[in-house]
Every structure is written in C-alpha cells, then in structure tokens.
N, C-alpha and C. Protein backbone atom coordinates (compact mmCIF):
# COMPACT_ATOMS: atom_id res chain seq x y z
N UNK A 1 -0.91 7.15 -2.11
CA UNK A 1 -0.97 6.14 -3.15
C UNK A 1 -2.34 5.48 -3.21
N UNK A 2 -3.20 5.47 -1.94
CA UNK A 2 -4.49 4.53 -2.26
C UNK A 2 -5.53 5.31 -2.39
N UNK A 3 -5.49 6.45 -2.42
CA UNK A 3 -6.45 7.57 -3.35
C UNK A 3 -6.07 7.13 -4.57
N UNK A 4 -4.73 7.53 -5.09
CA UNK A 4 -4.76 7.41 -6.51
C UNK A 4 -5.47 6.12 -7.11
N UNK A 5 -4.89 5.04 -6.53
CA UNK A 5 -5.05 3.83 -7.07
C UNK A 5 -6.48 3.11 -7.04
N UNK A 6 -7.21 4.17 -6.29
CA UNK A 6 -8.75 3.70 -5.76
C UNK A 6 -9.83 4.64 -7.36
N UNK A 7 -8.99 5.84 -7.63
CA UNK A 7 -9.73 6.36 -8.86
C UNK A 7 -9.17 5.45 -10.00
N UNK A 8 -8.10 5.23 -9.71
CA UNK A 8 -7.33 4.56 -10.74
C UNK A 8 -8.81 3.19 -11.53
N UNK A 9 -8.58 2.68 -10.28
CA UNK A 9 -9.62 1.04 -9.88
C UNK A 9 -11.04 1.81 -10.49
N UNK A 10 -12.37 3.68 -10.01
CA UNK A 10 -12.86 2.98 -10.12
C UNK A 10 -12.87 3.76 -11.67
N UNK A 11 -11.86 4.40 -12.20
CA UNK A 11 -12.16 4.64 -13.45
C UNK A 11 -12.10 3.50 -14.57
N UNK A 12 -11.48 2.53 -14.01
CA UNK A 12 -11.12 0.76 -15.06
C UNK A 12 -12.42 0.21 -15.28
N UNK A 13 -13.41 0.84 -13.72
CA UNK A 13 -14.58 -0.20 -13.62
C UNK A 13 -15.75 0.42 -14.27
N UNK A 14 -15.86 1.80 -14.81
CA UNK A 14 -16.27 3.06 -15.24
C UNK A 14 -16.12 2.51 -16.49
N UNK A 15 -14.97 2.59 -16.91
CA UNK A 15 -14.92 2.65 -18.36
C UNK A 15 -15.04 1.35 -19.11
N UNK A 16 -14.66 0.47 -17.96
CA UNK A 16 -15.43 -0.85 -19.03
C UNK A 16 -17.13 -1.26 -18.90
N UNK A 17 -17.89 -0.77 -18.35
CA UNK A 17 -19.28 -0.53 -17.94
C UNK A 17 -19.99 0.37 -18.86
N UNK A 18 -19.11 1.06 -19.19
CA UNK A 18 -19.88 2.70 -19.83
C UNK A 18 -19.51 2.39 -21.62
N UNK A 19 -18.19 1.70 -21.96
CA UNK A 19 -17.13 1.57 -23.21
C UNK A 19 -17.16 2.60 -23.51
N UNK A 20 -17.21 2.57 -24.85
CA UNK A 20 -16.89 4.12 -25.27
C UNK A 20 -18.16 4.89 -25.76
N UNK A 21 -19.61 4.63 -25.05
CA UNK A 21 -20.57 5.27 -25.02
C UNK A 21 -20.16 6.42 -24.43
N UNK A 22 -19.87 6.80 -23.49
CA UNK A 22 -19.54 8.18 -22.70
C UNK A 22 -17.77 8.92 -22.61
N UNK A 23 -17.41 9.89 -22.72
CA UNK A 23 -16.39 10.52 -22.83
C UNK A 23 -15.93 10.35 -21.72
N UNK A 24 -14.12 10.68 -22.03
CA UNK A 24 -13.16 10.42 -21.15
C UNK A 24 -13.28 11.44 -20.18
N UNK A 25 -13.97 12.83 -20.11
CA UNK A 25 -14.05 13.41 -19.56
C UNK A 25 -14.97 13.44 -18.33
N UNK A 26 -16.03 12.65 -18.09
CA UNK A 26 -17.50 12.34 -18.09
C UNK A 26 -16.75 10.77 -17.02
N UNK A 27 -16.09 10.34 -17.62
CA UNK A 27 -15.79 9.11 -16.84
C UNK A 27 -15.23 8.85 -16.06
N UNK A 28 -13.80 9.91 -15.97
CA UNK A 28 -12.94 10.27 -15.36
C UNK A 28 -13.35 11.07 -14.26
N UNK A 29 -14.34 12.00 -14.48
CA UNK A 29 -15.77 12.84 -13.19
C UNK A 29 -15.74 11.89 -12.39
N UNK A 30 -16.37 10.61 -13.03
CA UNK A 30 -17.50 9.96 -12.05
C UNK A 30 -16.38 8.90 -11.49
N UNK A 31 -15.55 8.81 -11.74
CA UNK A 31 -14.52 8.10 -10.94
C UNK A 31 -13.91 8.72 -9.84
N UNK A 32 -13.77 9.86 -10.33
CA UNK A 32 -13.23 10.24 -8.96
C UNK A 32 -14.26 10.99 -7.89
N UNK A 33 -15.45 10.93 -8.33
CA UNK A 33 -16.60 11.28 -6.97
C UNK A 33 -16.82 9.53 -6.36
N UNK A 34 -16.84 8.62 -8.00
CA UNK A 34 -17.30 7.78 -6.48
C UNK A 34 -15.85 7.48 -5.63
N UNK A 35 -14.74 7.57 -5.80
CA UNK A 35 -13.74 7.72 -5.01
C UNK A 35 -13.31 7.75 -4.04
N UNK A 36 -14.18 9.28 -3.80
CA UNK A 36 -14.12 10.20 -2.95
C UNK A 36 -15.12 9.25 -1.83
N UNK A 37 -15.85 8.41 -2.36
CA UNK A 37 -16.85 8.73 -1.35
C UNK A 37 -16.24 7.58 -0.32
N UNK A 38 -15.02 6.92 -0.63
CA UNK A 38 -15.05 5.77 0.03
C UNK A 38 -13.93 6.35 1.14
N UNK A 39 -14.15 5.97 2.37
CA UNK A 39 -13.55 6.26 3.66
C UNK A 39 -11.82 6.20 3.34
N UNK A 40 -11.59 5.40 2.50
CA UNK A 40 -10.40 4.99 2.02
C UNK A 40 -9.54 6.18 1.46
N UNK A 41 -10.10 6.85 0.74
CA UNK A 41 -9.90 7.74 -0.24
C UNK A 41 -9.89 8.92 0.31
N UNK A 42 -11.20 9.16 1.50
CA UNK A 42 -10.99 10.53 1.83
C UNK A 42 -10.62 10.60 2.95
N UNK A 43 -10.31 9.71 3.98
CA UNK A 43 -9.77 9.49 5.20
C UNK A 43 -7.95 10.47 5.14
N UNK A 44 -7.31 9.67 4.39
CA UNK A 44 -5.78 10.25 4.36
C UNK A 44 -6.11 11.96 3.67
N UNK A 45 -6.80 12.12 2.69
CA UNK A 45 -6.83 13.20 2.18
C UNK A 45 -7.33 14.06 3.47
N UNK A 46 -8.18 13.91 3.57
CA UNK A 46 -8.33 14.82 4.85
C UNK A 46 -7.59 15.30 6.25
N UNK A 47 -6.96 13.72 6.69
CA UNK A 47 -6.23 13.74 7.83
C UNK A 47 -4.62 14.77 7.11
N UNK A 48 -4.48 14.65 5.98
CA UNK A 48 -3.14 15.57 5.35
C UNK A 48 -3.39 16.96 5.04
N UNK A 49 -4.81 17.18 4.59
CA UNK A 49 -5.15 18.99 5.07
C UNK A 49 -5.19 19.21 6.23
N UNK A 50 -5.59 18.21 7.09
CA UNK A 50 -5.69 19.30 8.60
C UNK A 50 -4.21 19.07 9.34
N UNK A 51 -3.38 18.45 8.97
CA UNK A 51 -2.03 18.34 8.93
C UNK A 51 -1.40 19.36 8.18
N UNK A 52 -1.67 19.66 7.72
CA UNK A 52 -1.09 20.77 6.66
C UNK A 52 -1.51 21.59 7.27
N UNK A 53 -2.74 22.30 7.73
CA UNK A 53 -3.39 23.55 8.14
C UNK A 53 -2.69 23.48 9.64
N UNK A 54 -2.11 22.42 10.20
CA UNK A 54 -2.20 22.58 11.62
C UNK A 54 -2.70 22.63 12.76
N UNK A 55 -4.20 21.75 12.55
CA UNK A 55 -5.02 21.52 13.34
C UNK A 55 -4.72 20.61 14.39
N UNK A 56 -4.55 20.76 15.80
CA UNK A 56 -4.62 19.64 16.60
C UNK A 56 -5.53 18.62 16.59
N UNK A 57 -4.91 17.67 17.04
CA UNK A 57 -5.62 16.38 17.23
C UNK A 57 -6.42 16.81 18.71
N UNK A 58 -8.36 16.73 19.03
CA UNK A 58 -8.07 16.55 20.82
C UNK A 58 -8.02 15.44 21.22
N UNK A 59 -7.55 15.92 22.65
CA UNK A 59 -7.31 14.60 23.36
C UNK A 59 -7.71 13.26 23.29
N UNK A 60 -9.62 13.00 23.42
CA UNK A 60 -10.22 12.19 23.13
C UNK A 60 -9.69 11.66 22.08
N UNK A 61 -9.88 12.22 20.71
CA UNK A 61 -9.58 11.62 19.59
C UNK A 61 -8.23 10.91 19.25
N UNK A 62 -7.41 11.58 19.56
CA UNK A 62 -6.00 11.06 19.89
C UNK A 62 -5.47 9.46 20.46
N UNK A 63 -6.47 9.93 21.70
CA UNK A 63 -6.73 8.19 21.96
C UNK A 63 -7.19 7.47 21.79
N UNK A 64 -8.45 7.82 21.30
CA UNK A 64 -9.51 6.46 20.53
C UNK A 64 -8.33 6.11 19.32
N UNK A 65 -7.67 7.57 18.44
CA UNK A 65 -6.45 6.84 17.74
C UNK A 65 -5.82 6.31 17.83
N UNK A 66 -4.69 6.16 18.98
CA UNK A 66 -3.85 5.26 19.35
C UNK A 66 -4.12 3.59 19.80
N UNK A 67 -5.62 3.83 20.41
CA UNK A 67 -5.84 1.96 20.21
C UNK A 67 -6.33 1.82 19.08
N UNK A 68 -6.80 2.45 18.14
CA UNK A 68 -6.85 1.96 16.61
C UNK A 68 -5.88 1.55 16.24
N UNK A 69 -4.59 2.61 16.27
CA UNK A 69 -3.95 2.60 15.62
C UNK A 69 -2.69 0.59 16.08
N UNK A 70 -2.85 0.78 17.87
CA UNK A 70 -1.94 -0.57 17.84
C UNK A 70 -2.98 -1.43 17.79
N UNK A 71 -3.90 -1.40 17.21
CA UNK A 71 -4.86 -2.95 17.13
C UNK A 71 -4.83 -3.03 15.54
N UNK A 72 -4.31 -2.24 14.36
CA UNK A 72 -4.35 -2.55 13.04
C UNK A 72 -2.71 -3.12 12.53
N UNK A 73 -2.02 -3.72 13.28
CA UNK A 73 -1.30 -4.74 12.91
C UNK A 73 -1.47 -6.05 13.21
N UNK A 74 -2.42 -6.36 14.10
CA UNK A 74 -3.09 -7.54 14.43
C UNK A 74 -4.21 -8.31 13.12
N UNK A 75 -4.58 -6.44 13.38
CA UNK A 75 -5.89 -6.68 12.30
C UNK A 75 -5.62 -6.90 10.64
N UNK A 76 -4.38 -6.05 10.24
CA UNK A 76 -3.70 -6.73 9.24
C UNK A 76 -3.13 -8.07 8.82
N UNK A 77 -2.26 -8.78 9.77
CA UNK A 77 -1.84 -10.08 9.90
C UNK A 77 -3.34 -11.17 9.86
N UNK A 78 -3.66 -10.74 10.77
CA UNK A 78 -5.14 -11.57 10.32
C UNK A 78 -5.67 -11.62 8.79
N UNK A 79 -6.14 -10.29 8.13
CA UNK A 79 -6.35 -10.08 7.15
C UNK A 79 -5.70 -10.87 5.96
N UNK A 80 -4.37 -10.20 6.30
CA UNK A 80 -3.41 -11.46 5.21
C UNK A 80 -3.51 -12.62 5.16
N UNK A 81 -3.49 -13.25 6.41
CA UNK A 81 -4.00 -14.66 6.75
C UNK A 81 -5.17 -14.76 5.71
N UNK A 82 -5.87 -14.35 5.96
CA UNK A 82 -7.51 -14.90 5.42
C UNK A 82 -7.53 -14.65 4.03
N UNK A 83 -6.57 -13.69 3.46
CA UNK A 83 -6.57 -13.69 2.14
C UNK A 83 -5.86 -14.85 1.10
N UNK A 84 -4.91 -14.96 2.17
CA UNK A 84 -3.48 -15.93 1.69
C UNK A 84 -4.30 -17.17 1.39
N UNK A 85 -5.39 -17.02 2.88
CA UNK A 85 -6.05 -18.73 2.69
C UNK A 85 -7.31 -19.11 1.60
N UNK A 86 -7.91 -17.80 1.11
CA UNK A 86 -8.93 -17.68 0.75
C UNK A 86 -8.41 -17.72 -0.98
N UNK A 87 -7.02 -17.33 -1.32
CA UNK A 87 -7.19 -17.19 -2.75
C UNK A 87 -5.62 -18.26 -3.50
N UNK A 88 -6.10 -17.98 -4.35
CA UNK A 88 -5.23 -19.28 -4.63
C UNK A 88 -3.88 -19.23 -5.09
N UNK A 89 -2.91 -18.88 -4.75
CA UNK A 89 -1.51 -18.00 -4.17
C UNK A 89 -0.62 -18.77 -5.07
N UNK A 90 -0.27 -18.43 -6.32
CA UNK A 90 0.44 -19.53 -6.89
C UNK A 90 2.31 -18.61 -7.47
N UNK A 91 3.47 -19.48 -7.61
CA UNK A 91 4.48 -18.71 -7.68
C UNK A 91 4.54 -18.55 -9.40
N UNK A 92 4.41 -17.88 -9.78
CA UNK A 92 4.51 -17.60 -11.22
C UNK A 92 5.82 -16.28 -11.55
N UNK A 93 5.87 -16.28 -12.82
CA UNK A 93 7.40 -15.50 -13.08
C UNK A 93 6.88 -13.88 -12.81
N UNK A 94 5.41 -13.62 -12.80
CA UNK A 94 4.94 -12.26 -12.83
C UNK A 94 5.01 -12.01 -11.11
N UNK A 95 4.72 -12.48 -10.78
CA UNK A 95 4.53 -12.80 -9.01
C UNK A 95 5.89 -12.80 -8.48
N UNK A 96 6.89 -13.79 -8.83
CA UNK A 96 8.31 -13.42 -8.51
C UNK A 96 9.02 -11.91 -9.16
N UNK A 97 8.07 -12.00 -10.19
CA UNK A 97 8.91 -10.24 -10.55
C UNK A 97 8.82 -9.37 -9.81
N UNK A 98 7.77 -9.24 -9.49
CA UNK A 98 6.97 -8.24 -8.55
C UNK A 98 7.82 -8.60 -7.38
N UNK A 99 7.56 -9.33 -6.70
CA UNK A 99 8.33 -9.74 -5.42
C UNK A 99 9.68 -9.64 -5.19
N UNK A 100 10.64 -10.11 -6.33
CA UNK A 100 11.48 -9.14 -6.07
C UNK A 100 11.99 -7.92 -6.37
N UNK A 101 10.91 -6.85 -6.99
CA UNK A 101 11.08 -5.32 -7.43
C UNK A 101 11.11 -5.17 -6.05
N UNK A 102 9.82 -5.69 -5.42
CA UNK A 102 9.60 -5.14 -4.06
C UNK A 102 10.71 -5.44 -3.10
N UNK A 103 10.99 -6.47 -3.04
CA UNK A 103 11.75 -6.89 -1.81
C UNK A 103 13.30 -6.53 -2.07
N UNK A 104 13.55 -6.58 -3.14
CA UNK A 104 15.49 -6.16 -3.21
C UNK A 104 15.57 -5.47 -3.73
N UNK A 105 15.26 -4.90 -5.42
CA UNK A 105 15.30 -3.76 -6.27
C UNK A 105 15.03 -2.39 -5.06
N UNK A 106 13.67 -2.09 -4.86
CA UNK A 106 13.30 -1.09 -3.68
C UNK A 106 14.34 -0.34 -2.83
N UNK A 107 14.35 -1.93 -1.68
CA UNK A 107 15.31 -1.38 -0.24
C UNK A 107 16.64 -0.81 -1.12
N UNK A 108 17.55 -1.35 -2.26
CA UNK A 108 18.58 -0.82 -2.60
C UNK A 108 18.36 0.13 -3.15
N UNK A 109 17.44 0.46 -4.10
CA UNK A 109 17.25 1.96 -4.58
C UNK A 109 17.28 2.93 -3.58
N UNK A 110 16.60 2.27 -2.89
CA UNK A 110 16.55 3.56 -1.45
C UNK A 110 17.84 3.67 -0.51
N UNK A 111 18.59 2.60 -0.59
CA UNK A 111 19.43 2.29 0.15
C UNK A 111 21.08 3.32 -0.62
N UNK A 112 20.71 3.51 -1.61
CA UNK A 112 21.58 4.39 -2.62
C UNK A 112 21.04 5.55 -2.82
N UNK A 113 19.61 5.99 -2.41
CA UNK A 113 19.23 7.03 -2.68
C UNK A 113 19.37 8.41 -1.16
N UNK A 114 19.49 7.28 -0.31
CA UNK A 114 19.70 8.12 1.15
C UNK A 114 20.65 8.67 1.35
N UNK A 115 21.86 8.23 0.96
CA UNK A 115 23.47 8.61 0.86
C UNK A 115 23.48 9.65 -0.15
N UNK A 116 23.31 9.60 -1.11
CA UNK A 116 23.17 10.48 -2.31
C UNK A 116 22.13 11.56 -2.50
N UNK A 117 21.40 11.71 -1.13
CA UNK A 117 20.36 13.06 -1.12
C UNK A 117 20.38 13.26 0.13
N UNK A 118 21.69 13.07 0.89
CA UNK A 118 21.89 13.14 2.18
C UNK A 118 20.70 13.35 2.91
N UNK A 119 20.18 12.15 3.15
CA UNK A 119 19.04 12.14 4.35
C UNK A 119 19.73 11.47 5.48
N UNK A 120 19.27 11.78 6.48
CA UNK A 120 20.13 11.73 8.07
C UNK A 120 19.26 10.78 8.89
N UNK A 121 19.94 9.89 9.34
CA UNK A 121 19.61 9.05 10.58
C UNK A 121 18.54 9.65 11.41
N UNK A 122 17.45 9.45 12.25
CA UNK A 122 17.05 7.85 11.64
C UNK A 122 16.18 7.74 10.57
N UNK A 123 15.83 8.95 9.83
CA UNK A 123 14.90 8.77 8.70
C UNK A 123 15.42 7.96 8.03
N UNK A 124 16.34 8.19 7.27
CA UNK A 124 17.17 7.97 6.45
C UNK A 124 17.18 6.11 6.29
N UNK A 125 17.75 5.63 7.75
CA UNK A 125 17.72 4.35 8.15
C UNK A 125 16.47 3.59 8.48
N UNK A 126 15.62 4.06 8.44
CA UNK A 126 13.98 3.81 8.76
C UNK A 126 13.52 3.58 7.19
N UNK A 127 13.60 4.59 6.23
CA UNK A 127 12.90 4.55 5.18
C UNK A 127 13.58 3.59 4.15
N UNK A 128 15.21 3.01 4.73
CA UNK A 128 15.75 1.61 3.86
C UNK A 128 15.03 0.05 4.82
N UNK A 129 14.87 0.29 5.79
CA UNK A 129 13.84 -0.84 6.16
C UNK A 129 12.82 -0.92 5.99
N UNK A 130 11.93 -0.33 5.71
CA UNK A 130 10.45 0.00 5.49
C UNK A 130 10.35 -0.50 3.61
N UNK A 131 11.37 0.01 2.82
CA UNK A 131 11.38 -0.59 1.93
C UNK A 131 11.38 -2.49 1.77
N UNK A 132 12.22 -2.64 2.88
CA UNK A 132 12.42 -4.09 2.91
C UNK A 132 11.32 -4.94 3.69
N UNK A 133 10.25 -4.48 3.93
CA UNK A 133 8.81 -5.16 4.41
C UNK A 133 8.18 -5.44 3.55
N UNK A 134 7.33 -6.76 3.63
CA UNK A 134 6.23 -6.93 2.63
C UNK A 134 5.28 -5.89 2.31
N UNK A 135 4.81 -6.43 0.91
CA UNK A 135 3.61 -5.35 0.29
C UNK A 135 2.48 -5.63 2.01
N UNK A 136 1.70 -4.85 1.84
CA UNK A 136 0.76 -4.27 2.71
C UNK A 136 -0.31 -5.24 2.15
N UNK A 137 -1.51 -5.44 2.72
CA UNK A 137 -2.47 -6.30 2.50
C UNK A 137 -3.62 -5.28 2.04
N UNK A 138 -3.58 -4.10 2.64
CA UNK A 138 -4.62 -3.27 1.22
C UNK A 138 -4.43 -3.17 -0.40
N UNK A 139 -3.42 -3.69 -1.00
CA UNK A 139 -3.44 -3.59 -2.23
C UNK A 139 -4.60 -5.27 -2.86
N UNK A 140 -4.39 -6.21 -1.76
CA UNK A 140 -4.80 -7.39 -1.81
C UNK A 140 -6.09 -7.05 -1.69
N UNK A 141 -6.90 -6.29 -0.74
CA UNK A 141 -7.56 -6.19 -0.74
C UNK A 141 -8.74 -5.47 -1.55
N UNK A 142 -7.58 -4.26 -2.46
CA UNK A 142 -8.44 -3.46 -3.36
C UNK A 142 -8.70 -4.12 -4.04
N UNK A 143 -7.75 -5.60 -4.54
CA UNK A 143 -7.50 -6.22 -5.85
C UNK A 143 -8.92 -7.10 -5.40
N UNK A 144 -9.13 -7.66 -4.49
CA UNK A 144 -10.52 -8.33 -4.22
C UNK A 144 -11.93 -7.72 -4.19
N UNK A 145 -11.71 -6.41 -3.42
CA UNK A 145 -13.21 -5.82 -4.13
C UNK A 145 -13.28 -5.48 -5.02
N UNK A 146 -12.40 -4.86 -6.29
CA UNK A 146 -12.42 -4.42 -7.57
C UNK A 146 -12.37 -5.56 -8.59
N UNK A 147 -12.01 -7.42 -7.87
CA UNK A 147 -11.76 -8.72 -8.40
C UNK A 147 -11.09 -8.18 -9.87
N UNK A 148 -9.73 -8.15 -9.46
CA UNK A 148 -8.80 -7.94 -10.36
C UNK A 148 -7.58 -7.96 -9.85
N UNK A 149 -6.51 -8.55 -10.76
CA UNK A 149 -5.17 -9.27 -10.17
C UNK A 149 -5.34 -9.68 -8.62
N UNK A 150 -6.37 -10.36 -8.56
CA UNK A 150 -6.71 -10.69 -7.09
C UNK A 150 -5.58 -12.28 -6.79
N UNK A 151 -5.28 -13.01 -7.58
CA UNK A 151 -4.62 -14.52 -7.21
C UNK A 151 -3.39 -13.88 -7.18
N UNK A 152 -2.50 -12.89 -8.17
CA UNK A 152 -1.63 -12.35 -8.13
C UNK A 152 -0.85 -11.56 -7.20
N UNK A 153 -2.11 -10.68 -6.78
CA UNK A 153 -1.75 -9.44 -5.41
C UNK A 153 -1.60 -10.79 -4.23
N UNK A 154 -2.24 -11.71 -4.04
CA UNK A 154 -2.52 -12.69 -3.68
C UNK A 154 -0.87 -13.63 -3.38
N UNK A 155 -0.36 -14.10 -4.46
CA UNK A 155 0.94 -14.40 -4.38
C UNK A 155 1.92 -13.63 -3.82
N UNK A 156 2.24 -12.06 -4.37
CA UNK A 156 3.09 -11.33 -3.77
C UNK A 156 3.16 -11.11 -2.41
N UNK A 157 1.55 -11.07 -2.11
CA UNK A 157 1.69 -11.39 -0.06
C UNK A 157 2.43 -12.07 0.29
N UNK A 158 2.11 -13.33 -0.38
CA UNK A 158 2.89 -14.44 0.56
C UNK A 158 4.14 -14.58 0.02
N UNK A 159 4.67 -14.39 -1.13
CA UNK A 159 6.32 -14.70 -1.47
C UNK A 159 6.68 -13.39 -0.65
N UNK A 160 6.19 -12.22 -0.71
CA UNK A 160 7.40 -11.10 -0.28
C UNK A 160 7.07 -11.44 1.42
N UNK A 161 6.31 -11.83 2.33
CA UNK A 161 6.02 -11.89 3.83
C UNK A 161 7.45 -13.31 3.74
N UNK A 162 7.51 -14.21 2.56
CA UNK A 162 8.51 -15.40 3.17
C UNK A 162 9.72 -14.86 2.35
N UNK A 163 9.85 -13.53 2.01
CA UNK A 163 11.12 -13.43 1.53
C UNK A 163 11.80 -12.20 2.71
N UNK A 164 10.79 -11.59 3.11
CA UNK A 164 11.03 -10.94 4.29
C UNK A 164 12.00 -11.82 5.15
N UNK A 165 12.05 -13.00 5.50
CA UNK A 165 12.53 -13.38 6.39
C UNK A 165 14.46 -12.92 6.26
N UNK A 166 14.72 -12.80 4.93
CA UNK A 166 15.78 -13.12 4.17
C UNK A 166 16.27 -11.44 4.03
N UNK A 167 15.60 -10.44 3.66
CA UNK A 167 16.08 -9.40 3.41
C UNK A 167 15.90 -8.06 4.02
N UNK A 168 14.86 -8.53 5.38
CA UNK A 168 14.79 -7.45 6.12
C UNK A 168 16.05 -7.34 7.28
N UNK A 169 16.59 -8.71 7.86
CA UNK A 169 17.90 -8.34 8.16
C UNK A 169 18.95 -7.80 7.92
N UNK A 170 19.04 -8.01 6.16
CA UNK A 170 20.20 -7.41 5.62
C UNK A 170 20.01 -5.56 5.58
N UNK A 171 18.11 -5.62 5.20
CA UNK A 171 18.03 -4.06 5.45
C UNK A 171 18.31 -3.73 6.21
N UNK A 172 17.77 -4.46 7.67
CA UNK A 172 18.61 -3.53 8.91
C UNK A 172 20.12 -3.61 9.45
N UNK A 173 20.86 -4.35 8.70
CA UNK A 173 22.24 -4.17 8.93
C UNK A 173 22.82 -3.17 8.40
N UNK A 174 22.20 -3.29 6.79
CA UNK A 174 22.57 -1.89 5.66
C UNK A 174 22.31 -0.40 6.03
N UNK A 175 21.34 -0.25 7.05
CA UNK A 175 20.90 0.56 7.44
C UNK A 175 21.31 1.34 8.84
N UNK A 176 21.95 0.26 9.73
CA UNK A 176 22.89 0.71 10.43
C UNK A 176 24.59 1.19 10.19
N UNK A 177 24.82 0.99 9.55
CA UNK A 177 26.01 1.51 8.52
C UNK A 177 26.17 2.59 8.68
C-alpha cells in the first residue's frame, strides 16, 4: 500500500507543478521514478522479490533486523506522539468517518470475511485484530511531507489510538470465538 500511495502522492505533486503543460503519460513516468527512489517505496518492493525468489536472509543481517525491527514500535509511539503534538488534531465529521471505517466497519468486514473464506486460526484470528488497531503513523507522516490532509491524518491518529481502547477488546474476544 505505501508504494502505491507514495506514486499516488508524487504524481498529485507532479501534476499540479507541471498542470496541464505536460502529458499524463510523461507525468505519470516521473512519478513513479521519483518514487522509486525513496527507501520507502523500494525497501518492501524489494524485500517481496527476494521473498518471492527465496533468498535467505544471512545471519548478520537477520539480526541487525530483529533489533530494528523491536525498536520501531517505540519509535512509532514516539512518532505519533510528536505528530499528535505538533498538528492541530481536531474531531470533525470527516475525521470521525474515517475513524470509524477504520475502527468498526474494517475489524467486522474482516470479521465476516474469515468465516466465509474459511481462513483458519490463528491467521484468521490475527488478521480480525489487526484490523481493530489504529491507523499506523506513516500515513501521518506521508500526509506531512507531501503537507496534505496533514490536520486530518492528524485527527484519525488520535481518535482511532482512543477508540482502540474500546474495540480492540471486543476484536479480541470476536476473534477467539
């Protein structure tokens, strides 16, 4: 999703820079090279071909991964923090919409969709809680370097992190079922 949404971002920023001096074809290029070039973009793409091809991880790398990997929920929570504090987080009807597509619409879609495409424990029960977590703080963050729906992405942090409190239990009850 943050490949897409990163050409998505910089073809918006492309095409209102360029207007309609240059073709959709021409714009749509240069969006997705500069794209590419951002660690963001080609990090997952890459780590999913050599996943796909079957390349081992070595050792070394593996572990420099694994303390990356448990030091970026720290490093997220922080993040959110500083965003939450930095922008101006207000509850509006677009912000509650969003918040609750995310937070209840979601987990139940999924929560009806696991039974009905028989997916099996614990995926199954993993991927109806995971629905029921707040949005992620990289969308907040794209929305701040690209400064767009930045107060907005901004709100949904913080209503869906305080609505979490409320519906990630019920996900994991629903989910033990």
């Amino acid at each position: 999703m943050i490949p897409v949404t990163v050409v998505m971002l910089e073809y918006e920023k492309r095409r209102s820079t360029q207007g309609e001096t240059c073709g959709l074809a021409a714009v749509v290029g240069q969006a997705v090279i500069d794209s590419l070039k951002r660690p963001l973009v080609w990090a997952p793409l890459l780590a999913t071909i050599l996943v796909l091809m079957g390349v081992p991880v070595p050792r070394a790398f593996e572990s420099m991964l694994d303390q990356i990997g448990s030091a970026t929920a720290g490093v997220g929570l922080f993040a959110s923090g500083l965003i939450i504090a930095t922008c101006h987080a207000k509850v509006t009807a677009e912000s509650l919409g969003n918040s609750f597509l995310k937070m209840v619409v979601q987990p139940v879609l999924m929560g009806l969709l696991v039974p009905m495409l028989g997916v099996a424990k614990p995926l199954g029960s993993q991927g109806i809680v995971m629905c029921a977590l707040p949005t992620a703080a990289v969308p907040v963050m794209l929305a701040l370097n690209y400064h767009v729906y930045e107060n907005e992405a901004a709100s949904v942090l913080l209503l869906t992190t305080l609505i979490m409190i409320v519906t990630t239990p019920i996900a994991i009850a629903w989910a033990a079922v």
